[in-house]
PDB file of N, CA and C in Angstrom:
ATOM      1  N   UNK A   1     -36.018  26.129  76.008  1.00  0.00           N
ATOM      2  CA  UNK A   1     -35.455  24.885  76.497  1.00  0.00           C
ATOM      3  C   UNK A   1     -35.691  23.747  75.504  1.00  0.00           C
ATOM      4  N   UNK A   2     -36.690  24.076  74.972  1.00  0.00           N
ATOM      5  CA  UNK A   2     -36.909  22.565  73.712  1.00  0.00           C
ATOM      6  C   UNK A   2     -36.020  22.592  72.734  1.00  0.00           C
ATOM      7  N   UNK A   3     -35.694  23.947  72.276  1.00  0.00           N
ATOM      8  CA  UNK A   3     -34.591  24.108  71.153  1.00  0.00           C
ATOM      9  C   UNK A   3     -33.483  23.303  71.644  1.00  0.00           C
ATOM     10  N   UNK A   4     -32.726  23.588  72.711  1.00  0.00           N
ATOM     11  CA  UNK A   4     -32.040  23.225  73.055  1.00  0.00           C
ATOM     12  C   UNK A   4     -31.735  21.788  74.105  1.00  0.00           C
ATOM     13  N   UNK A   5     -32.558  21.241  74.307  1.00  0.00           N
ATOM     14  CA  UNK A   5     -32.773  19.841  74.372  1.00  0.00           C
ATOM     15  C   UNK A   5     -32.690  18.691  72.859  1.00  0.00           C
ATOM     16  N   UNK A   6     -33.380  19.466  72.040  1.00  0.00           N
ATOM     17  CA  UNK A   6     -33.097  18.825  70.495  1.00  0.00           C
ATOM     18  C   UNK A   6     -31.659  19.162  70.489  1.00  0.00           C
ATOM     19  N   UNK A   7     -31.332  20.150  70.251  1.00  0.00           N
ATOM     20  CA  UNK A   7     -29.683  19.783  69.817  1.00  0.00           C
ATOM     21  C   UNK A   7     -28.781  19.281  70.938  1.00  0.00           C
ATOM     22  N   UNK A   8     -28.660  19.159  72.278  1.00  0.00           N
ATOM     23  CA  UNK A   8     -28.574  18.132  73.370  1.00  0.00           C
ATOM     24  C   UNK A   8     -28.447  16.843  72.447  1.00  0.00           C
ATOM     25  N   UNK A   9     -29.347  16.469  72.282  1.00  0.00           N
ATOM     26  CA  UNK A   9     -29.582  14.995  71.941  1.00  0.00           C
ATOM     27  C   UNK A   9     -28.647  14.479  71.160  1.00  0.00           C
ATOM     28  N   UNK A  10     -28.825  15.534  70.060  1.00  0.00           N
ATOM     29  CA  UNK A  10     -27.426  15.456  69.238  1.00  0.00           C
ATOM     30  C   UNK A  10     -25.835  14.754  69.692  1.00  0.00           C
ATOM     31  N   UNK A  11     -25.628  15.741  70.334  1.00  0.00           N
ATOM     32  CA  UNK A  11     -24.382  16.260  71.208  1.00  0.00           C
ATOM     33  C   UNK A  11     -23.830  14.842  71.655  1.00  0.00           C
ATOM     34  N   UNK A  12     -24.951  13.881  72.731  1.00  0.00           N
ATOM     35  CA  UNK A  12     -24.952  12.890  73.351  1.00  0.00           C
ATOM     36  C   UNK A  12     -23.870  11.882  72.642  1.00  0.00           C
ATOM     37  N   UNK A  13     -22.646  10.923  73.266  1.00  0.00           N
ATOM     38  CA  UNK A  13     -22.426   9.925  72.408  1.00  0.00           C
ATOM     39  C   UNK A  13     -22.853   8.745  73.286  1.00  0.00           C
ATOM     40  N   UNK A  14     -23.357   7.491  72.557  1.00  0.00           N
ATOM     41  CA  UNK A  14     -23.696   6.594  72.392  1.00  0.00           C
ATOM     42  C   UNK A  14     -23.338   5.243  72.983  1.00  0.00           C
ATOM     43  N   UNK A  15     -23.047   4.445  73.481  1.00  0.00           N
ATOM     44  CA  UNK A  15     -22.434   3.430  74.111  1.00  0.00           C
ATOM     45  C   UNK A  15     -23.559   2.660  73.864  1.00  0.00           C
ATOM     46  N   UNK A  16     -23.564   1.847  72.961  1.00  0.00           N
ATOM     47  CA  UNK A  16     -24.271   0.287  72.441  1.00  0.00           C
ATOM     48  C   UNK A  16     -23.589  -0.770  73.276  1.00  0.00           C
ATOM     49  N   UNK A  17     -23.963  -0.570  74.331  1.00  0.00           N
ATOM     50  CA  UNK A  17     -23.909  -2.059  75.345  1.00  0.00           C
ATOM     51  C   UNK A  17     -24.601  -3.075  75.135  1.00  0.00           C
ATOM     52  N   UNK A  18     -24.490  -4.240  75.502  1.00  0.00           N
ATOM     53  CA  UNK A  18     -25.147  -5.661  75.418  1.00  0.00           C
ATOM     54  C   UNK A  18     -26.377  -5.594  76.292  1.00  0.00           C
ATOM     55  N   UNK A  19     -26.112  -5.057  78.012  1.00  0.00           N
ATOM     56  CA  UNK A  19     -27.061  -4.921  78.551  1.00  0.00           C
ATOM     57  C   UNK A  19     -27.517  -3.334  79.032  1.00  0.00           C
ATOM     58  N   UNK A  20     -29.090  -3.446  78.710  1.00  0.00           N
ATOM     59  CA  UNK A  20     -29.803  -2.713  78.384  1.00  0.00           C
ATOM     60  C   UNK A  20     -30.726  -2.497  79.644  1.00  0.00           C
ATOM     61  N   UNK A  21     -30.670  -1.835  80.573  1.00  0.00           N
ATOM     62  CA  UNK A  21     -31.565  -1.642  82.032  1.00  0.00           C
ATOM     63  C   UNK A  21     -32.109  -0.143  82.244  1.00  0.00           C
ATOM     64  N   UNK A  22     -32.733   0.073  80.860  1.00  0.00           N
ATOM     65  CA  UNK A  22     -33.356   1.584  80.837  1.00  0.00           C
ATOM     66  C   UNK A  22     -32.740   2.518  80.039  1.00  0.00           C
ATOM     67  N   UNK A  23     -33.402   3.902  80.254  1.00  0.00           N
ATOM     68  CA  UNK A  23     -32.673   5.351  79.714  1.00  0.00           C
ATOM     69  C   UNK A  23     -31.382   5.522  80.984  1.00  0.00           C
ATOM     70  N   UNK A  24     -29.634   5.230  80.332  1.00  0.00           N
ATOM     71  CA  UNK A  24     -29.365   5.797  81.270  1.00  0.00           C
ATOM     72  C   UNK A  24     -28.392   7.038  80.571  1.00  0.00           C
ATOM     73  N   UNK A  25     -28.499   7.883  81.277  1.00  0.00           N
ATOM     74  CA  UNK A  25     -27.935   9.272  80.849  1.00  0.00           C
ATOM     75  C   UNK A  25     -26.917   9.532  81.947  1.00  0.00           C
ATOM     76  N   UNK A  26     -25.477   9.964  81.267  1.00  0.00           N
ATOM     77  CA  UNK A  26     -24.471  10.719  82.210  1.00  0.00           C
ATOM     78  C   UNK A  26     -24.211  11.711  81.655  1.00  0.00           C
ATOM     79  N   UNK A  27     -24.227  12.771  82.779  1.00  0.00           N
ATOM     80  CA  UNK A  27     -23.775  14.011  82.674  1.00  0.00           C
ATOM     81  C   UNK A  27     -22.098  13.888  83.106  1.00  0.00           C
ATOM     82  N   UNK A  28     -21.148  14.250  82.457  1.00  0.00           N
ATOM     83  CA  UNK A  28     -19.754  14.311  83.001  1.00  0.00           C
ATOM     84  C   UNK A  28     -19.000  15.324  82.653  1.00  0.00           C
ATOM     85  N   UNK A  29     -17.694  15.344  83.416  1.00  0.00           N
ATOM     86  CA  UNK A  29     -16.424  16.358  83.152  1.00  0.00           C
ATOM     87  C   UNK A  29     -15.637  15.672  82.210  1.00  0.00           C
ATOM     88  N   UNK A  30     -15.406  15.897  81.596  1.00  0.00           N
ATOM     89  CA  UNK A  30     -13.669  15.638  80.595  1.00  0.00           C
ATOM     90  C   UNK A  30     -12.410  15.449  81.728  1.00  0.00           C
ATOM     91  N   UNK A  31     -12.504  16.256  82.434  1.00  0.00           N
ATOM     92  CA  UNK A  31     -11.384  16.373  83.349  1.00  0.00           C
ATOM     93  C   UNK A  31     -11.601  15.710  84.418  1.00  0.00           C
ATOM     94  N   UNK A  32     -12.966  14.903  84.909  1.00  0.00           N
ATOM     95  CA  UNK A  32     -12.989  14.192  86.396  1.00  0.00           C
ATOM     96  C   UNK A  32     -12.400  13.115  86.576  1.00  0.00           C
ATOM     97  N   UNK A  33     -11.813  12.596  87.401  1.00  0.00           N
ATOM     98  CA  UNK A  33     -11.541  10.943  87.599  1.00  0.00           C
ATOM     99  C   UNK A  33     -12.802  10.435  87.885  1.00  0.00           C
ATOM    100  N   UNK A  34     -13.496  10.880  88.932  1.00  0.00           N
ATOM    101  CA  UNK A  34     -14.997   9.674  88.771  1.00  0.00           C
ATOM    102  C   UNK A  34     -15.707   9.579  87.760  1.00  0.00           C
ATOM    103  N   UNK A  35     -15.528  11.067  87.107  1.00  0.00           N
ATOM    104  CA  UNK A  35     -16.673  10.364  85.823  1.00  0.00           C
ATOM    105  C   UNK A  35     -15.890   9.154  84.823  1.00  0.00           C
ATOM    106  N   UNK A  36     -14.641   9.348  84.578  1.00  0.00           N
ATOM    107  CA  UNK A  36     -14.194   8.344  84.002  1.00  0.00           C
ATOM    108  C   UNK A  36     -14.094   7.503  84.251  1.00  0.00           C
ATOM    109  N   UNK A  37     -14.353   7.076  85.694  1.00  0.00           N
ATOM    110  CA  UNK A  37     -14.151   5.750  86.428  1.00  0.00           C
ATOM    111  C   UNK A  37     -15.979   5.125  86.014  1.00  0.00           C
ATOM    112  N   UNK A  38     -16.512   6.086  86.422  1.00  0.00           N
ATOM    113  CA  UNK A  38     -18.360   5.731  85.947  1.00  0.00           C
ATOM    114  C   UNK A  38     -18.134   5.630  84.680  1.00  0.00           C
ATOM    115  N   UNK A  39     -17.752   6.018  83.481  1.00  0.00           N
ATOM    116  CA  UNK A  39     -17.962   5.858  82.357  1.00  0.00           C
ATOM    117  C   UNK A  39     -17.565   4.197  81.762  1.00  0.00           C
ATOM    118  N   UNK A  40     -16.357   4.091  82.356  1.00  0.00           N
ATOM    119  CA  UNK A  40     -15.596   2.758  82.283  1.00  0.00           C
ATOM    120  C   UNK A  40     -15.984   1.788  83.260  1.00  0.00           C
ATOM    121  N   UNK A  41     -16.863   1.666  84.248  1.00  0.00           N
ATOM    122  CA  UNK A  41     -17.759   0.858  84.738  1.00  0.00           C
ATOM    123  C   UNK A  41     -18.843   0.613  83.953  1.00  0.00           C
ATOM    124  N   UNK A  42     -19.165   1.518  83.175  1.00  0.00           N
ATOM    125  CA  UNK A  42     -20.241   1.382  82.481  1.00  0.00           C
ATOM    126  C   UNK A  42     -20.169   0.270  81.418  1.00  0.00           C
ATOM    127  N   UNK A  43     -18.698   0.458  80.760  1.00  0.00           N
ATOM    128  CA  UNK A  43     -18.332   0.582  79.985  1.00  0.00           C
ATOM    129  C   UNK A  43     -17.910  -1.683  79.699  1.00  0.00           C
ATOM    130  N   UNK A  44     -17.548  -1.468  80.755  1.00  0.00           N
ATOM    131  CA  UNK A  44     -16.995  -2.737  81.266  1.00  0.00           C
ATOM    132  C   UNK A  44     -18.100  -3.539  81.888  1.00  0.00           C
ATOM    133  N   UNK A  45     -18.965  -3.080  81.987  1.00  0.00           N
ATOM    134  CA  UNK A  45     -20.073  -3.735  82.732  1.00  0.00           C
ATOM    135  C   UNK A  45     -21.113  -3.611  80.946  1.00  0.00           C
ATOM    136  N   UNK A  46     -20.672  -4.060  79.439  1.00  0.00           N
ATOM    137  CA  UNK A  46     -21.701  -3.381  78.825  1.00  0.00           C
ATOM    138  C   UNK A  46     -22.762  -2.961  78.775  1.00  0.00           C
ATOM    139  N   UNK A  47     -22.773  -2.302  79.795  1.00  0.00           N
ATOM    140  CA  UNK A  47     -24.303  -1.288  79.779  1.00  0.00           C
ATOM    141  C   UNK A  47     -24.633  -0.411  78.743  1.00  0.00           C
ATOM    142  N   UNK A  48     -25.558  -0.322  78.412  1.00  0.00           N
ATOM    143  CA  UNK A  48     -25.764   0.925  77.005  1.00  0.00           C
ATOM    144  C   UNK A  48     -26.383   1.976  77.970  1.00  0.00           C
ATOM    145  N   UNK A  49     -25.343   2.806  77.419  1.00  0.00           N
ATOM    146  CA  UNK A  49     -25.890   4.317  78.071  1.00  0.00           C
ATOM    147  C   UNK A  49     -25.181   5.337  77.280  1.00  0.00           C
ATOM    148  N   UNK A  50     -25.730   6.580  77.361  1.00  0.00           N
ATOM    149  CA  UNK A  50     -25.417   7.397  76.146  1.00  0.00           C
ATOM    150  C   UNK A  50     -24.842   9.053  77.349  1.00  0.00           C
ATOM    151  N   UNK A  51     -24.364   9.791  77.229  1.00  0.00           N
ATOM    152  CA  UNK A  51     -22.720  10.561  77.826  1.00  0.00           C
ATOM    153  C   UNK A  51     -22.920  11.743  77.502  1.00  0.00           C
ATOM    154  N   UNK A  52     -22.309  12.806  78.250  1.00  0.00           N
ATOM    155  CA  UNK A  52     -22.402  14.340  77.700  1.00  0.00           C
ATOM    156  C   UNK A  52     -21.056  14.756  78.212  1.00  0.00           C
ATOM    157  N   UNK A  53     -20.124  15.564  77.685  1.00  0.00           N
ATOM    158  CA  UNK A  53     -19.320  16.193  78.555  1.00  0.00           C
ATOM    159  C   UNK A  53     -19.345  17.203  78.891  1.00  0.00           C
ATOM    160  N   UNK A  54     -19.697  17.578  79.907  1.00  0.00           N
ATOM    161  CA  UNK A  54     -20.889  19.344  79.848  1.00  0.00           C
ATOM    162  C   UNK A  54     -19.591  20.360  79.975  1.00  0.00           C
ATOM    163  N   UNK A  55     -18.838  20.263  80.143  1.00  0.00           N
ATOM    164  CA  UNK A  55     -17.448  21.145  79.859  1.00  0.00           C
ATOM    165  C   UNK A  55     -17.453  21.627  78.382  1.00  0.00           C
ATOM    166  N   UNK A  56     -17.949  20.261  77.693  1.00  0.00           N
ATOM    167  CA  UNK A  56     -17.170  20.492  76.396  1.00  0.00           C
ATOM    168  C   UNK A  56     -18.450  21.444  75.268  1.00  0.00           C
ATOM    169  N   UNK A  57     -19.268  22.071  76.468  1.00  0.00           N
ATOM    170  CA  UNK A  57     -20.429  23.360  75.489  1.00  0.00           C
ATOM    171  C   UNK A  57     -20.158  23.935  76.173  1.00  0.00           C
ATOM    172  N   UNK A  58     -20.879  25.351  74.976  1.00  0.00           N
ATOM    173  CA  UNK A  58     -20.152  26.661  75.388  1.00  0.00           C
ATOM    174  C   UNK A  58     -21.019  26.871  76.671  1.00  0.00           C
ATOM    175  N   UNK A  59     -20.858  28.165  77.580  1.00  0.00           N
ATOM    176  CA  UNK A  59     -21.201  28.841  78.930  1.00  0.00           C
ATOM    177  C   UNK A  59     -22.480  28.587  78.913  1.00  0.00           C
ATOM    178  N   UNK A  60     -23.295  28.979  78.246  1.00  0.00           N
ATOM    179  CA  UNK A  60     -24.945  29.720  78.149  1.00  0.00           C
ATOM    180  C   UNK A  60     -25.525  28.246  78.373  1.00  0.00           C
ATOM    181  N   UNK A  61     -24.737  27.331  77.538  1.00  0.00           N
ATOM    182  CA  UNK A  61     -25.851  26.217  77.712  1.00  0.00           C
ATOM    183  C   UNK A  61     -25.306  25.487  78.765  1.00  0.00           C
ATOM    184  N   UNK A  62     -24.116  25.453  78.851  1.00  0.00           N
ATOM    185  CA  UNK A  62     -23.816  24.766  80.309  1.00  0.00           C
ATOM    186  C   UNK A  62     -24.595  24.916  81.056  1.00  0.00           C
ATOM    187  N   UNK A  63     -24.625  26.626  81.625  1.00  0.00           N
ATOM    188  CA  UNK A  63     -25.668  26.706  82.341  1.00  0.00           C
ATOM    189  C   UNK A  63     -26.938  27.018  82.745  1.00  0.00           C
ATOM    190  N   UNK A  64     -27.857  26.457  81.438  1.00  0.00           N
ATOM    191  CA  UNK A  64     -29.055  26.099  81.061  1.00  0.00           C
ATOM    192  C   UNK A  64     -29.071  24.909  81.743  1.00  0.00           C
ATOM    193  N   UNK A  65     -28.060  23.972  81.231  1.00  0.00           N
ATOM    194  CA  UNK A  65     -28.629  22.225  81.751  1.00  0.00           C
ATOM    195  C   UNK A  65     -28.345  22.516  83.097  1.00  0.00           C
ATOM    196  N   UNK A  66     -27.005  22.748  83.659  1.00  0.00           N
ATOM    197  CA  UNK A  66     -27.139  22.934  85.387  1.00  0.00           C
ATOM    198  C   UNK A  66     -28.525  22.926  85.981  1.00  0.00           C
ATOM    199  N   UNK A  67     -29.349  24.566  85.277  1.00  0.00           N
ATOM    200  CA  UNK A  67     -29.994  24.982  86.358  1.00  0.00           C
ATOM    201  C   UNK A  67     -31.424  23.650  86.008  1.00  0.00           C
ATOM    202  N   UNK A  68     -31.538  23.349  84.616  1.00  0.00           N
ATOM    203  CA  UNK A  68     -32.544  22.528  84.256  1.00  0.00           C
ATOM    204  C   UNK A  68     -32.867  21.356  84.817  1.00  0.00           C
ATOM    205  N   UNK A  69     -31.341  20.767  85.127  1.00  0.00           N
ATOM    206  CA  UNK A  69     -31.305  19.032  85.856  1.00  0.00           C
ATOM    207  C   UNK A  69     -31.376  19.895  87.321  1.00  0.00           C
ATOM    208  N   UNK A  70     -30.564  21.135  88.456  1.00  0.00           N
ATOM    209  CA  UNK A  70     -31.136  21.189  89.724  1.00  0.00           C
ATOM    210  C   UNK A  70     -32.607  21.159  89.855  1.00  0.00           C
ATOM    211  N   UNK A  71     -33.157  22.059  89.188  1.00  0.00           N
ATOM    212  CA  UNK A  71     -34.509  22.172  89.356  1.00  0.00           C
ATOM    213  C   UNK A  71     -35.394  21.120  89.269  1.00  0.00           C
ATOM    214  N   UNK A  72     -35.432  20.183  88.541  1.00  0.00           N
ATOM    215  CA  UNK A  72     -36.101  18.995  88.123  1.00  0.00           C
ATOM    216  C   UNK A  72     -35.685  17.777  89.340  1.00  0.00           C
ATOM    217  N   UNK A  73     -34.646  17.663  89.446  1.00  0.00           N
ATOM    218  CA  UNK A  73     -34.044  16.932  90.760  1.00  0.00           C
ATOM    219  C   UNK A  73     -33.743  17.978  92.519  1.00  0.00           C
ATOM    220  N   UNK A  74     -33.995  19.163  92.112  1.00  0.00           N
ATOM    221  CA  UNK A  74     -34.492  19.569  93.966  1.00  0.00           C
ATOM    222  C   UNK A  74     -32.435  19.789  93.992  1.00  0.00           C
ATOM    223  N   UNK A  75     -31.600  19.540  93.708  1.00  0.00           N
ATOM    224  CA  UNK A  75     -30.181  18.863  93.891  1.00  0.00           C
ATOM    225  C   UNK A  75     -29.120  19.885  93.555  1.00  0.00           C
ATOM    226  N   UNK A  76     -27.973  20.469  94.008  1.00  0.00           N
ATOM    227  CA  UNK A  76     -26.947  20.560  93.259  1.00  0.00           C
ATOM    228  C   UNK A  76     -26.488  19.785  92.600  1.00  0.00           C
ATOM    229  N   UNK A  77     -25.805  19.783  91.625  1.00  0.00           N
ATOM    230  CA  UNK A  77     -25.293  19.197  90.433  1.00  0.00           C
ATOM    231  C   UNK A  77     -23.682  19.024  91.041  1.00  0.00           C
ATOM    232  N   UNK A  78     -23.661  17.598  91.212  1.00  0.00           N
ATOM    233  CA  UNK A  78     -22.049  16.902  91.065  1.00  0.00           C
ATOM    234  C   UNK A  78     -21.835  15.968  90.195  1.00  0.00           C
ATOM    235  N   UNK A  79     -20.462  15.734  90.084  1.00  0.00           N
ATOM    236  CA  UNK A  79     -20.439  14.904  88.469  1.00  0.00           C
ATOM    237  C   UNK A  79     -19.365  13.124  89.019  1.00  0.00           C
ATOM    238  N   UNK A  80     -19.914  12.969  88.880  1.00  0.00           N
ATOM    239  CA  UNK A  80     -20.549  12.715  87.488  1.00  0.00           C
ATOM    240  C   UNK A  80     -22.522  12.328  88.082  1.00  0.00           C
ATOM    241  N   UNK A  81     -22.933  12.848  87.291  1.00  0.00           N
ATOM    242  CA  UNK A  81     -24.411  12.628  87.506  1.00  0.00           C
ATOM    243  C   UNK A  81     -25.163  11.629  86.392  1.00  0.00           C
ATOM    244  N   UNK A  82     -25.828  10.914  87.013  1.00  0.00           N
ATOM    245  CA  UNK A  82     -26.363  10.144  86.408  1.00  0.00           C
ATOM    246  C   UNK A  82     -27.872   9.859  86.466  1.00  0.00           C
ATOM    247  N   UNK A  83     -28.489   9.611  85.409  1.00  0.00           N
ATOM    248  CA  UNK A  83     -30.210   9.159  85.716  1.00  0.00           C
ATOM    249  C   UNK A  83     -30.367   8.219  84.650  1.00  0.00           C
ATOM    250  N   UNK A  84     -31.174   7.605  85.613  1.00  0.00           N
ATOM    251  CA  UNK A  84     -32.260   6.522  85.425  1.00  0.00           C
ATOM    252  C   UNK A  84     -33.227   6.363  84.885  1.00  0.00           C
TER     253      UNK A  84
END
């Protein structure tokens, strides 16, 4: 899991917002309307927060992070997901 949390990080893109209210991390679809609607709230609200499109990696690690973020949060995974 560490291997692959380092190259995660990578992966992440970036949103240099003005305002700054923590680590915030989204997990999203390429294909959702809410995540794009969250992304562009974000977006519009300049918040800095940094994005994944978990569609857009291959199978294995997709579902590495799935089971990594249920387990850690108790939760099924819906998207767009976000932390704090």
């Amino acid at each position: 899991m560490r291997r692959l949390k380092m190259e995660l990080h990578e992966r992440f893109e970036i949103v240099n917002g003005t305002v700054d209210i923590g680590d915030v991390t989204v997990y999203a679809l390429s294909t959702c309307g809410f995540c794009k609607r969250a992304l562009s709230f974000l977006r519009e609200n300049s918040v800095k927060f940094r994005y994944l499109y978990i569609d857009d990696l291959p199978p294995d690690e997709k579902a590495e992070i799935r089971k990594a973020i249920s387990e850690k949060f108790n939760r099924e995974i819906r998207y767009p997901f976000l932390i704090f």
